[in-house]
Protein backbone atom coordinates (compact mmCIF):
# COMPACT_ATOMS: atom_id res chain seq x y z
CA UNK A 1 -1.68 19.98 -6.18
CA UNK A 2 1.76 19.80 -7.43
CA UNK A 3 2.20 21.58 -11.32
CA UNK A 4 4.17 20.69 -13.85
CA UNK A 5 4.72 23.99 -15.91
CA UNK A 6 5.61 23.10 -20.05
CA UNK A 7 7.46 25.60 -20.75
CA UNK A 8 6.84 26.03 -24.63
CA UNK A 9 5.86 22.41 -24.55
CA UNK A 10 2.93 21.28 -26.79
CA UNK A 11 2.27 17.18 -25.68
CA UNK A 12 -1.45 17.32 -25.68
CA UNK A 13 -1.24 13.35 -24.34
CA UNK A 14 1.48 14.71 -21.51
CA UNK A 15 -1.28 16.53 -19.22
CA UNK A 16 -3.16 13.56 -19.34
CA UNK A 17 -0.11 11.03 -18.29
CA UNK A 18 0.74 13.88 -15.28
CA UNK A 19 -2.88 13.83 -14.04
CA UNK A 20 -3.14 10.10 -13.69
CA UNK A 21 -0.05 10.74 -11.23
CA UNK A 22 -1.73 13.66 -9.41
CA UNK A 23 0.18 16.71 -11.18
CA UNK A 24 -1.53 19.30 -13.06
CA UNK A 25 -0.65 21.24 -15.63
CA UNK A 26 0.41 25.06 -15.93
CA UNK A 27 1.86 26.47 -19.38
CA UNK A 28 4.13 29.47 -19.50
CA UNK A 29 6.47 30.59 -22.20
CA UNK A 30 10.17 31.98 -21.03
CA UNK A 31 9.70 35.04 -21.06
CA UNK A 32 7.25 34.15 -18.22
CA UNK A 33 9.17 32.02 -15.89
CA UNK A 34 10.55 35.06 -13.73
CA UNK A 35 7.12 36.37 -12.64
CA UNK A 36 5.55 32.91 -12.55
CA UNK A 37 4.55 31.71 -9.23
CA UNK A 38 3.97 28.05 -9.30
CA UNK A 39 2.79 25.73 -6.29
CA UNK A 40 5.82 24.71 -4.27
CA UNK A 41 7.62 21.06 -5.66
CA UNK A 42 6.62 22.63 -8.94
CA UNK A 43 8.42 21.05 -12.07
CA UNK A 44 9.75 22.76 -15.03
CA UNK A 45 9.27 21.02 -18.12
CA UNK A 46 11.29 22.95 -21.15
CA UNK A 47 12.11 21.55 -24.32
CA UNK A 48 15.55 22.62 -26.11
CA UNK A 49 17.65 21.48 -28.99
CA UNK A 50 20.56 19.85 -28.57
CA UNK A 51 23.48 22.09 -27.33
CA UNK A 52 21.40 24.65 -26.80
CA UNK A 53 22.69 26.67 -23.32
CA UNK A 54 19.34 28.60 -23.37
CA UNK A 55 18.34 26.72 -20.46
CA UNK A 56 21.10 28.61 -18.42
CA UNK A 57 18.56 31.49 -18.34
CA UNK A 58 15.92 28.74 -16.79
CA UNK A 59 18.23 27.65 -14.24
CA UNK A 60 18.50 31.47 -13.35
CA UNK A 61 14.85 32.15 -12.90
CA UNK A 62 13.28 28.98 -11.51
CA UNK A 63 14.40 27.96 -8.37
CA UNK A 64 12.41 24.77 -8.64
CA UNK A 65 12.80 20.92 -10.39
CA UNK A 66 14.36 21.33 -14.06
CA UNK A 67 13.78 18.51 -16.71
CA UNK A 68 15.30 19.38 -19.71
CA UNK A 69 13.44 17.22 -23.12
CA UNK A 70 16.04 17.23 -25.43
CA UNK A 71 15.10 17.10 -29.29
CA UNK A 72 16.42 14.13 -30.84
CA UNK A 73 19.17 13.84 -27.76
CA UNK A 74 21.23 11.35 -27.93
CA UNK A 75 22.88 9.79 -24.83
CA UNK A 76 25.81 12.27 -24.99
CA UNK A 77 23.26 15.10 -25.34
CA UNK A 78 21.45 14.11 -22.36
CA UNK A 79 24.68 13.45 -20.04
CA UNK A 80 25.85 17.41 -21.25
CA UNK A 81 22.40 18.65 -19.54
CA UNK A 82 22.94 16.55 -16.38
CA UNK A 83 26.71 17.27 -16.02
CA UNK A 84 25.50 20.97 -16.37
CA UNK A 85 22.82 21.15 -13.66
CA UNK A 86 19.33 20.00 -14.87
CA UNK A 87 17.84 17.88 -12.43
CA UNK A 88 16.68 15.36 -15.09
CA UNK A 89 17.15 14.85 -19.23
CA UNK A 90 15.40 13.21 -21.28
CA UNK A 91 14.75 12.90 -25.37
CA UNK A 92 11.90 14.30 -26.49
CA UNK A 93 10.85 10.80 -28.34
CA UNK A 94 10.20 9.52 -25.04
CA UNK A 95 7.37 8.54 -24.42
CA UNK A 96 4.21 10.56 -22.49
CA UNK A 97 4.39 7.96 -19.84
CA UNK A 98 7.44 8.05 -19.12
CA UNK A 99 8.23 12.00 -18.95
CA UNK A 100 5.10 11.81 -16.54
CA UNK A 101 6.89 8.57 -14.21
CA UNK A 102 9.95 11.39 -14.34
CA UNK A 103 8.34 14.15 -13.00
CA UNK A 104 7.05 11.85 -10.39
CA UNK A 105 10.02 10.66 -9.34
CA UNK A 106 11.37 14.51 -9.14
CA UNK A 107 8.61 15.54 -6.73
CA UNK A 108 8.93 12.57 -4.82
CA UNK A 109 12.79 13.24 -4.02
CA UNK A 110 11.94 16.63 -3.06
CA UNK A 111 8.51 15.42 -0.68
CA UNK A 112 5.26 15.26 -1.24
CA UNK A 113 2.69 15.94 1.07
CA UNK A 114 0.36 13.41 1.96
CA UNK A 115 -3.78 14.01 1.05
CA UNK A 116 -6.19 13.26 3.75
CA UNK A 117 -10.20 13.58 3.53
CA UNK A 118 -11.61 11.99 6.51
CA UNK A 119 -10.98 8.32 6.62
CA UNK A 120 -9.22 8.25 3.36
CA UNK A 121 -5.06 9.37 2.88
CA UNK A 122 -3.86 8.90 -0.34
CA UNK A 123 -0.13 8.87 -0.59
CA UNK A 124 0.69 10.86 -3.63
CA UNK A 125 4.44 10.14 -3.94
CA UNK A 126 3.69 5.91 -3.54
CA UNK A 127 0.51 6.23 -5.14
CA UNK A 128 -0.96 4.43 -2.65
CA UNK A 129 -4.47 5.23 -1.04
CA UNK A 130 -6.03 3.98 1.98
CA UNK A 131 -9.27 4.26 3.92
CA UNK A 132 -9.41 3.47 8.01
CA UNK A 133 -5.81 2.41 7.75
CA UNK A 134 -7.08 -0.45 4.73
CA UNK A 135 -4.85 -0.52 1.23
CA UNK A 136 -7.39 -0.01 -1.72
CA UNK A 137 -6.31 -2.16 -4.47
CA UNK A 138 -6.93 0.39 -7.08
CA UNK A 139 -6.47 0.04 -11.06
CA UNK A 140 -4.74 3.37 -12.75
CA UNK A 141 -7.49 4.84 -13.32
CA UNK A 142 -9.20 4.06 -10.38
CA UNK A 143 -6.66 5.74 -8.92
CA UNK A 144 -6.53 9.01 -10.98
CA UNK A 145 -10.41 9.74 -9.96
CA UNK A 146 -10.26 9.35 -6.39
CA UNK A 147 -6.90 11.85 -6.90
CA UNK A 148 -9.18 14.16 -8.84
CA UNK A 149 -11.98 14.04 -6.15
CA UNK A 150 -9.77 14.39 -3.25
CA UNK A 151 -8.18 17.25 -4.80
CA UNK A 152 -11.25 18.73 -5.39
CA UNK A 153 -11.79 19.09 -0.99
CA UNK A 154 -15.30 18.18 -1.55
CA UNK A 155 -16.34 20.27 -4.16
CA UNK A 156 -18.77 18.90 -7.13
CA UNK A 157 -16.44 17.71 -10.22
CA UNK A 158 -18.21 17.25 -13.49
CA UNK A 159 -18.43 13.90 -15.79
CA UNK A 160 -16.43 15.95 -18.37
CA UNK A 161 -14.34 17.63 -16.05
CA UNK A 162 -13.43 13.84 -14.58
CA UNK A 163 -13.22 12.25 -17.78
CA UNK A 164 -10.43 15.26 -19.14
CA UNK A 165 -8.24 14.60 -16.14
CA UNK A 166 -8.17 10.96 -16.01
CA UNK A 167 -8.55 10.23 -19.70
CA UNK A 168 -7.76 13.11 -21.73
CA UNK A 169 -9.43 15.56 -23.60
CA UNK A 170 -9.15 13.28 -26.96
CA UNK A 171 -11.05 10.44 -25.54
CA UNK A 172 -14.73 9.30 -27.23
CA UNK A 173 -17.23 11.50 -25.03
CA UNK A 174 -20.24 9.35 -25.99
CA UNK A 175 -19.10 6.70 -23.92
CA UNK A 176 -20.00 5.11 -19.99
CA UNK A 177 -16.19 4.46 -19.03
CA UNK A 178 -16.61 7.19 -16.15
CA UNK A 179 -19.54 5.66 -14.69
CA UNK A 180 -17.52 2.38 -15.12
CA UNK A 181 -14.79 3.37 -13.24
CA UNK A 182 -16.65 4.83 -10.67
CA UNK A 183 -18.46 2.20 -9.50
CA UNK A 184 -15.87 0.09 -9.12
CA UNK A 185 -13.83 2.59 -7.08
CA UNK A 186 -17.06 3.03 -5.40
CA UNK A 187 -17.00 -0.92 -4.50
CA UNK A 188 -13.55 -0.59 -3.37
CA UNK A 189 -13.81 2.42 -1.82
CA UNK A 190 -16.45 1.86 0.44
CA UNK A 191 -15.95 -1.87 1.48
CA UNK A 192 -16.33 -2.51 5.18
CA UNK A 193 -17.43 0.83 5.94
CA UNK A 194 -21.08 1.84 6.13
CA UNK A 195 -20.83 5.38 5.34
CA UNK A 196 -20.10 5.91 1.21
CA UNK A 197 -17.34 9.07 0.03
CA UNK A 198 -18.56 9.52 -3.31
CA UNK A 199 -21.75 10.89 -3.65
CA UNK A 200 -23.59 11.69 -6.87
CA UNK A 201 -25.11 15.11 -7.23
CA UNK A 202 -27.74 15.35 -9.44
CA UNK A 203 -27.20 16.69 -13.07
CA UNK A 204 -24.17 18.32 -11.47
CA UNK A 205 -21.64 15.49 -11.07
CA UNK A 206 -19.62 13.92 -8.29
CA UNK A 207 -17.64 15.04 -5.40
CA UNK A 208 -16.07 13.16 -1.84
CA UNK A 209 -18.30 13.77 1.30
CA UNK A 210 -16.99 13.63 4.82
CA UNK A 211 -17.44 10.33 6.38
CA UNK A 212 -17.59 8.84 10.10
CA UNK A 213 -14.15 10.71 10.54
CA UNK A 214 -15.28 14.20 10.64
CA UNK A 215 -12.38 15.66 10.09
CA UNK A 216 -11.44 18.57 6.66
CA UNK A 217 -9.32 17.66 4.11
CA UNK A 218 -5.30 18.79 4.94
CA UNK A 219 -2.40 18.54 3.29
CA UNK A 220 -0.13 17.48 6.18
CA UNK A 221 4.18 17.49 5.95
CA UNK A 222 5.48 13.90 5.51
């Protein structure tokens, strides 16, 4: 999975927005970033004041993706960071949604490898996933499940662990929007084909089984 590591970033509601696009989350501090060893099309997310040349030490030690959130920037604040390197500026009233869409758009200028589990190759980069060649017309969060359970290569993912990645950890527990979601990604999922992905185990939760295709989940190059 590609990471996106907050570097001294506390946006509870960011992990969630980066999940729904199929990045997780790693935190580190500064100190940190020279001994960290992050997936490769990693993102660093740091947050600086304004004029602060800090970042110069970032620049030093990571040798991936830089976006700089800039406290209160202003436009000229935000052209200073790009004119002096960082990949990508932004304020840090933006939006959760939007930083996320950023970091997406950083990975997918650098590649992003494609996700196949048997019939099914979801297209991280396009968010777009298919299944014997077929487009699934998937909502959001459709979309951010089967992401999760692909991820997963087959291994059991729990309600809660499902309903942190694709809604949040804030989100009402008590509530059926999993199971909702899951069935109709199961409807979608499984249309024209006679063989189903998701399986349900038991008091356990959910996880993608190999299908008429028998072949393992890869990451393959683009």
């Amino acid at each position: 999975m590609t990471t996106a590591c907050l570097c001294e970033v506390d946006r509870p509601g960011l992990a969630a927005a980066l999940a729904i696009r199929g990045v997780g989350v790693q935190r580190t501090r500064r100190t940190a970033i020279v001994t960290l060893r992050p997936p490769a099309g990693s993102v660093l997310i740091a947050s600086l004041s304004a004029g602060d040349r800090t970042w110069d030490d970032l620049r030093r030690a990571w040798r991936g993706a830089l976006l700089l959130l800039i406290q209160g920037g202003d436009q000229a604040a935000l052209a200073a960071a790009l004119d002096d390197g960082a990949d990508d500026a932004v304020s840090d009233r933006a939006g959760d949604p939007l930083i996320a869409a950023r970091v997406a758009a950083l990975v997918r200028r650098r590649g992003w490898p494609l996700l196949r589990f048997g019939s099914l190759e979801i297209d991280p980069a396009a968010r777009i996933a298919t299944r014997g060649g077929r487009r699934l017309d998937l909502l959001p969060r459709e979309y951010a499940l089967l992401l999760a359970l692909a991820e997963a290569n087959g291994a059991v993912l729990s309600r809660a662990t499902l309903r942190d990645r694709v809604l949040g950890r804030r989100f009402e527990t008590g509530t059926n929007v999993i199971e909702v979601h899951l069935s109709r990604l199961r409807a979608k999922l499984d249309r024209g084909h006679s063989t189903p992905l998701i399986l349900t185990e038991r008091g356990q939760g959910y996880r993608l089984a190999a299908d008429e295709e028998p072949i393992a989940a890869t990451r393959c190059a683009r």
